[in-house]
C-alpha atoms as a PDB file:
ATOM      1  CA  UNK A   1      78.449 113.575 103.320  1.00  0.00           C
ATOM      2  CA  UNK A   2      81.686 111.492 104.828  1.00  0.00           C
ATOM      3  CA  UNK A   3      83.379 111.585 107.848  1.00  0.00           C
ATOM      4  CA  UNK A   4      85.150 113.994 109.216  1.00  0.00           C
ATOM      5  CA  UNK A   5      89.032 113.467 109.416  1.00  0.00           C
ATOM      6  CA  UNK A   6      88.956 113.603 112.933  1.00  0.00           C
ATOM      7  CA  UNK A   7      85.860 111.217 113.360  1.00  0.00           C
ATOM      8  CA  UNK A   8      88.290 108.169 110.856  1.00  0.00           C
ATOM      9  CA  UNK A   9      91.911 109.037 112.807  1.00  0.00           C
ATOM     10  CA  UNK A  10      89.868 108.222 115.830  1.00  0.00           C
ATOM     11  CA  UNK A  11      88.626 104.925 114.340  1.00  0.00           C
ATOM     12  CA  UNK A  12      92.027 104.003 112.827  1.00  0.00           C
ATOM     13  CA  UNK A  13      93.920 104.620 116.034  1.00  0.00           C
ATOM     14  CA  UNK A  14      91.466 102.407 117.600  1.00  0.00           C
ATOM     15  CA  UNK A  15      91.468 100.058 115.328  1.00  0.00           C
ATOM     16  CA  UNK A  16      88.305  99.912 113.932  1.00  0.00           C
ATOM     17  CA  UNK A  17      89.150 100.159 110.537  1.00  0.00           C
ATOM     18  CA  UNK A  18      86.141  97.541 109.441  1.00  0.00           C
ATOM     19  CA  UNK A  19      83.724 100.366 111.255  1.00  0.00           C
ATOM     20  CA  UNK A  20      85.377 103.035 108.814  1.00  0.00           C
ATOM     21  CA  UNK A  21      85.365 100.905 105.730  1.00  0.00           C
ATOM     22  CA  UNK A  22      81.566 100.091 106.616  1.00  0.00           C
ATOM     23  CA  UNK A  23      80.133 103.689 107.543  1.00  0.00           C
ATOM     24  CA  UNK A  24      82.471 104.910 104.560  1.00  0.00           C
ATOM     25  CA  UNK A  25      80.253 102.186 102.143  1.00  0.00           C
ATOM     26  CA  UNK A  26      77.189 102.983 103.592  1.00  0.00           C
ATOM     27  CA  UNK A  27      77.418 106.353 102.856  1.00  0.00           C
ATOM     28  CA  UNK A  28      78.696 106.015  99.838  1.00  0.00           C
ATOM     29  CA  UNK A  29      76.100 103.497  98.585  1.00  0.00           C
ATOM     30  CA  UNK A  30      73.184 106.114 100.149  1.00  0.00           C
ATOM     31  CA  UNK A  31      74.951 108.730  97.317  1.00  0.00           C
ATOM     32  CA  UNK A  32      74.908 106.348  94.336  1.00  0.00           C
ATOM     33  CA  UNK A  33      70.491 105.947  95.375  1.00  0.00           C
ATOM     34  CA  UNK A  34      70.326 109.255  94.969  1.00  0.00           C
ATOM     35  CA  UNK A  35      73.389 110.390  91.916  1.00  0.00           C
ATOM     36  CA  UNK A  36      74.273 108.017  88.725  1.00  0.00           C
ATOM     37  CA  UNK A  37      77.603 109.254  89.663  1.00  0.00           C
ATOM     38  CA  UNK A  38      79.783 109.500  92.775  1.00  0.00           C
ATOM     39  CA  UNK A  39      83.607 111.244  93.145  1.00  0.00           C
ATOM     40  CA  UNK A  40      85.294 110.246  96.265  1.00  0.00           C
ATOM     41  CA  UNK A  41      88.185 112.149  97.216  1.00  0.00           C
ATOM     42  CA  UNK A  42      91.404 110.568  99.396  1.00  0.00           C
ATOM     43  CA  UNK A  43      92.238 112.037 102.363  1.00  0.00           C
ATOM     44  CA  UNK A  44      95.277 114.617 102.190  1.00  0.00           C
ATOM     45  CA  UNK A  45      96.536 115.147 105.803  1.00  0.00           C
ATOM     46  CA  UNK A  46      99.686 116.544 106.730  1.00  0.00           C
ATOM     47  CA  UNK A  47      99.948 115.181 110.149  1.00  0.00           C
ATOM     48  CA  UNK A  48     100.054 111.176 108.541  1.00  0.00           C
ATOM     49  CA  UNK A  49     102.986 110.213 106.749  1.00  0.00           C
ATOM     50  CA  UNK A  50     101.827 110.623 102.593  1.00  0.00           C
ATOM     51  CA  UNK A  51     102.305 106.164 103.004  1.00  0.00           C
ATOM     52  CA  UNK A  52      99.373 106.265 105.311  1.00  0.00           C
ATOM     53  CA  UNK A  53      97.481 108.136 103.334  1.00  0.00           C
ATOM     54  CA  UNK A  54      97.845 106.299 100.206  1.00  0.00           C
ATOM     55  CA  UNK A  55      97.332 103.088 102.172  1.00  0.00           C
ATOM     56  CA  UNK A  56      94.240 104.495 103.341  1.00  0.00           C
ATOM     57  CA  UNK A  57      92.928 105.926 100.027  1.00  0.00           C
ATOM     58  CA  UNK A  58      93.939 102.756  98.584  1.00  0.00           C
ATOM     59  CA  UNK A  59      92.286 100.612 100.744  1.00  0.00           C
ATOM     60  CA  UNK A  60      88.828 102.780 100.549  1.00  0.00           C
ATOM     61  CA  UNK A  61      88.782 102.333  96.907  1.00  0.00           C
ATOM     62  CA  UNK A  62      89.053  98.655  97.119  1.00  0.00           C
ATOM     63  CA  UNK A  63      86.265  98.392  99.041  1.00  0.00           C
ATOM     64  CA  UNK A  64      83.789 100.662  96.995  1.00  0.00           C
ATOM     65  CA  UNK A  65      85.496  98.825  93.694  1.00  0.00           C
ATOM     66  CA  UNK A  66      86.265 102.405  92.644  1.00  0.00           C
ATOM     67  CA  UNK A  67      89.066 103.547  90.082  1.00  0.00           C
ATOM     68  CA  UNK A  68      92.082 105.158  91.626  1.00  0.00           C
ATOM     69  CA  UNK A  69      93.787 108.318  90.104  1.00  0.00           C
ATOM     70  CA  UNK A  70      96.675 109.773  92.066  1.00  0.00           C
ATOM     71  CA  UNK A  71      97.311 113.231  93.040  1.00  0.00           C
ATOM     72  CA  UNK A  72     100.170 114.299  94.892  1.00  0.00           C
ATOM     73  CA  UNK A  73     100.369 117.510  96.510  1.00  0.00           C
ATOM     74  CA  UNK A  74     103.626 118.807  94.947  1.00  0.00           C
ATOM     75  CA  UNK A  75     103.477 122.391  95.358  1.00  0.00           C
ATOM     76  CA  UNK A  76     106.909 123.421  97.441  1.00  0.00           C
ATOM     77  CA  UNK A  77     108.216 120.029  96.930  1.00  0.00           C
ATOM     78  CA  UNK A  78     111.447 119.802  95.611  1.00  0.00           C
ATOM     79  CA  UNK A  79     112.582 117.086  93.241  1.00  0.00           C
ATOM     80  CA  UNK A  80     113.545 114.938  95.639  1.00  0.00           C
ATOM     81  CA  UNK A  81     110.605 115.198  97.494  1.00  0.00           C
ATOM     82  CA  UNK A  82     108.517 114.456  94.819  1.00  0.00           C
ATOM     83  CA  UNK A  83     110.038 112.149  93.267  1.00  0.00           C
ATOM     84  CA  UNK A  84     109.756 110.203  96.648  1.00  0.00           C
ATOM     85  CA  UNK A  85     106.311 111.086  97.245  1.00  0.00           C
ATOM     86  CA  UNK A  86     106.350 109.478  93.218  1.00  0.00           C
ATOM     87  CA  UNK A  87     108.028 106.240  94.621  1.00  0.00           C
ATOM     88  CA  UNK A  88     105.844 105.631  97.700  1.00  0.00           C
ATOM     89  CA  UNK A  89     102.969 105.744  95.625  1.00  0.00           C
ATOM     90  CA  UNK A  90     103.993 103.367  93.405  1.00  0.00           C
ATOM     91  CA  UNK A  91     104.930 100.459  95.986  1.00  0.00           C
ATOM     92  CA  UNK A  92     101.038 100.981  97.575  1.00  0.00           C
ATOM     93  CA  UNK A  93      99.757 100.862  94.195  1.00  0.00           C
ATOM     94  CA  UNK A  94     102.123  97.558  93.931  1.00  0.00           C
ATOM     95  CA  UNK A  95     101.624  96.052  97.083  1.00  0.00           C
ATOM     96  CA  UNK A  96      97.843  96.867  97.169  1.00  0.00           C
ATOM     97  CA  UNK A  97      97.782  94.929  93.862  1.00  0.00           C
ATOM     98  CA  UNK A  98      99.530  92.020  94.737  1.00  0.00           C
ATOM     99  CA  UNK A  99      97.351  91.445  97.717  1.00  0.00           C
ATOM    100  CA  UNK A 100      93.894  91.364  95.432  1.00  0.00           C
END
């Protein structure tokens, strides 16, 4: 169950991002009739910037009141990659929180 990538960059570059954050909640509340529990996992995409993504992610756990526990892809990162990857995280995490 979900949405395919392709089927939420479609909504987002249209705009729709209510529609995604609804059919994402309505799914997600059809699991939790059915399971006492229910792991979402972000969306990792290489063709949007890792700030989109954690946007995204961020924003999808607000709206099912869900935990949040990063994971960033670090395999062939160097340090500096990952240590921004570290950083970008951090300032959604802060600016997601500041908005609440």
């Amino acid at each position: 169950m979900g949405l395919r990538l392709s089927e939420a960059e479609t909504l987002l570059s249209e705009g729709k991002i209510d529609q995604l954050m609804e059919t994402i909640i309505e799914q997600h509340d059809a699991l939790l009739e059915a399971y006492d529990f229910v792991l979402c996992q972000g969306v990792v995409n290489e063709s949007l910037s890792q700030l989109i993504d954690f946007d995204l992610n961020i924003e999808i756990a607000k709206n099912l009141t869900a935990p949040v526990i990063g994971a960033i892809p670090a395999r062939g990162m160097d340090e500096a990659g990952l240590k921004e990857a570290l950083r970008l995280w951090s300032h959604t995490i802060k600016k997601r929180s500041s908005r609440s």
